[in-house]
Every structure is written in structure tokens, then in C-alpha cells.
Protein backbone atom coordinates (compact mmCIF):
# COMPACT_ATOMS: atom_id res chain seq x y z
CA UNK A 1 128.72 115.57 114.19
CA UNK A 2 130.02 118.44 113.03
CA UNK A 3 134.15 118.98 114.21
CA UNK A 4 134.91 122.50 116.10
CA UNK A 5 137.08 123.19 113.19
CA UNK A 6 134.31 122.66 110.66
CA UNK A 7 131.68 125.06 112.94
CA UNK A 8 134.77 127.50 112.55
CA UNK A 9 135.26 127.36 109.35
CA UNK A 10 131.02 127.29 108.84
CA UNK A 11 130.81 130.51 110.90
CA UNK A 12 133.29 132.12 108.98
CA UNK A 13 131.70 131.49 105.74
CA UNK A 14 128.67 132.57 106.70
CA UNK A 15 129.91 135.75 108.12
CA UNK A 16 131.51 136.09 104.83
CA UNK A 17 128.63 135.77 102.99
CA UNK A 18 126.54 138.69 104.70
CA UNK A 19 129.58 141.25 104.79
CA UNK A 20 129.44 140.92 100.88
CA UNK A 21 125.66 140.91 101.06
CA UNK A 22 124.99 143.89 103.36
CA UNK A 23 127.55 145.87 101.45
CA UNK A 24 126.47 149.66 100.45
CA UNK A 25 128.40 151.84 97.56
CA UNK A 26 127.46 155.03 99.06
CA UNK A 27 128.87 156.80 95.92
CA UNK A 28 131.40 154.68 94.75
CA UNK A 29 130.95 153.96 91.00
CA UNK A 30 129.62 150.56 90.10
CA UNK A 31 132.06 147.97 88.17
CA UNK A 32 130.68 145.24 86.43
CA UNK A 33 132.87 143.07 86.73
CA UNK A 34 133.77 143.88 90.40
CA UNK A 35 130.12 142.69 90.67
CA UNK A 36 130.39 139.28 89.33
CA UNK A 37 133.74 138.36 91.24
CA UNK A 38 132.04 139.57 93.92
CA UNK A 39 128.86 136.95 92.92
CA UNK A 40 130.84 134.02 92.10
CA UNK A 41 132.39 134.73 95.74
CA UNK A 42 129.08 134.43 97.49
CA UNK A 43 128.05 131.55 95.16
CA UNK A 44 131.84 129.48 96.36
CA UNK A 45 131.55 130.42 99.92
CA UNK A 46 127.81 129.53 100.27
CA UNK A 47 128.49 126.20 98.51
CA UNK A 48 131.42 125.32 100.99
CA UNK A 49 128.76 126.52 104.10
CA UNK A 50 126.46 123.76 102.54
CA UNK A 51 128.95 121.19 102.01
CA UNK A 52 130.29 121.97 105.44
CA UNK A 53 126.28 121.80 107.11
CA UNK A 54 125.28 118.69 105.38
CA UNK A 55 128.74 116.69 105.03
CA UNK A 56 130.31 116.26 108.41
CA UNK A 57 133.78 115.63 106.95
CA UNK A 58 137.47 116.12 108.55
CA UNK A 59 138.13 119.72 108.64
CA UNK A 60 141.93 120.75 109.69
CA UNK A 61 143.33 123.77 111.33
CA UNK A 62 144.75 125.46 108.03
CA UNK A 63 141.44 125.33 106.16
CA UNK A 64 139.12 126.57 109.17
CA UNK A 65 142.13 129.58 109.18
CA UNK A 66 141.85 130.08 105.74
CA UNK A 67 137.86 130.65 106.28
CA UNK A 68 138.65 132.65 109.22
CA UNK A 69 141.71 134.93 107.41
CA UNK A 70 139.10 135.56 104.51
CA UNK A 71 136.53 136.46 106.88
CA UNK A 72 138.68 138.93 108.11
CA UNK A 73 140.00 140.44 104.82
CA UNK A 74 136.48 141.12 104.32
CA UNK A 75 135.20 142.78 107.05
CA UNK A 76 138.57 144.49 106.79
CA UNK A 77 137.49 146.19 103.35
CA UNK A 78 133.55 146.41 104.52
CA UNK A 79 132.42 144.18 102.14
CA UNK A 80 134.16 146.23 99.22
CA UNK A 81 135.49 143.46 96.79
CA UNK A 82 136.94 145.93 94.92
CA UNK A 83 139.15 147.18 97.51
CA UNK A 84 140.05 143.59 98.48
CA UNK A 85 141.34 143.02 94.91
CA UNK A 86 142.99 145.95 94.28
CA UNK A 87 144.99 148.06 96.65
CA UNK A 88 144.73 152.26 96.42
């Protein structure tokens, strides 16, 4: 049985996942390695949603918040890991 912290946290990763998925350039130019940070973040995040789905384990408050605060950050940028990394 999964805690309401861990569905939290679960939602958030997931929600995560398809911001960075469903992003679109529309003109901005492409960075290579903007790309793989932003790979290696789906890869991480989609490895904690497993973890979290098939290991019911003792999430707290501060990690569900982290999830949540990352979550955020990128649906504050639109998906644009770039602009997460560096500020204009």
C-alpha cells in the first residue's frame, strides 16, 4: 500500500516526465548536450516512478516536496531544460 506521500511524490514524477516529453523548440536552436541532461532526467525520474510503483517504501514530506518543487520548476520553464539550467 502505497503512502499518500509516495502517490505525491509518484504523480509528480510522472507529470515531470511528460512536461519534458511533450516539449516543442518552436525555433529555439538545438543543444546537444541540453538534450542529454535533459535524457538522463527522464531516465532518473522514470526510475524513481518505478521504484516508487513497485516498492511501497516510507516516503517523507521533504522528498514528496522535492518531487513536487521539481514538478513545478518544470512546468515553470515548459519543459525547456535549458532554461531551467541556465537563467537569461
Amino acid at each position: 500500500m502505497l503512502t499518500p506521500f509516495a502517490v505525491i511524490a509518484l504523480v509528480a514524477h510522472l507529470a515531470a516526465i511528460a512536461r519534458v516529453l511533450t516539449y516543442r523548440r518552436q525555433g529555439s536552436r538545438h543543444r546537444r548536450h541540453v538534450s542529454w541532461i535533459a535524457w538522463v532526467l527522464v531516465v532518473v525520474l522514470g526510475g524513481s516512478a518505478i521504484e516508487l510503483a513497485l516498492h511501497a517504501k516510507s516516503i517523507g514530506i521533504f522528498e514528496a516536496g522535492s518531487a513536487v518543487l521539481l514538478a513545478l520548476f518544470l512546468f515553470g520553464v515548459r519543459g525547456n531544460v535549458a532554461r531551467l539550467l541556465w537563467s537569461e
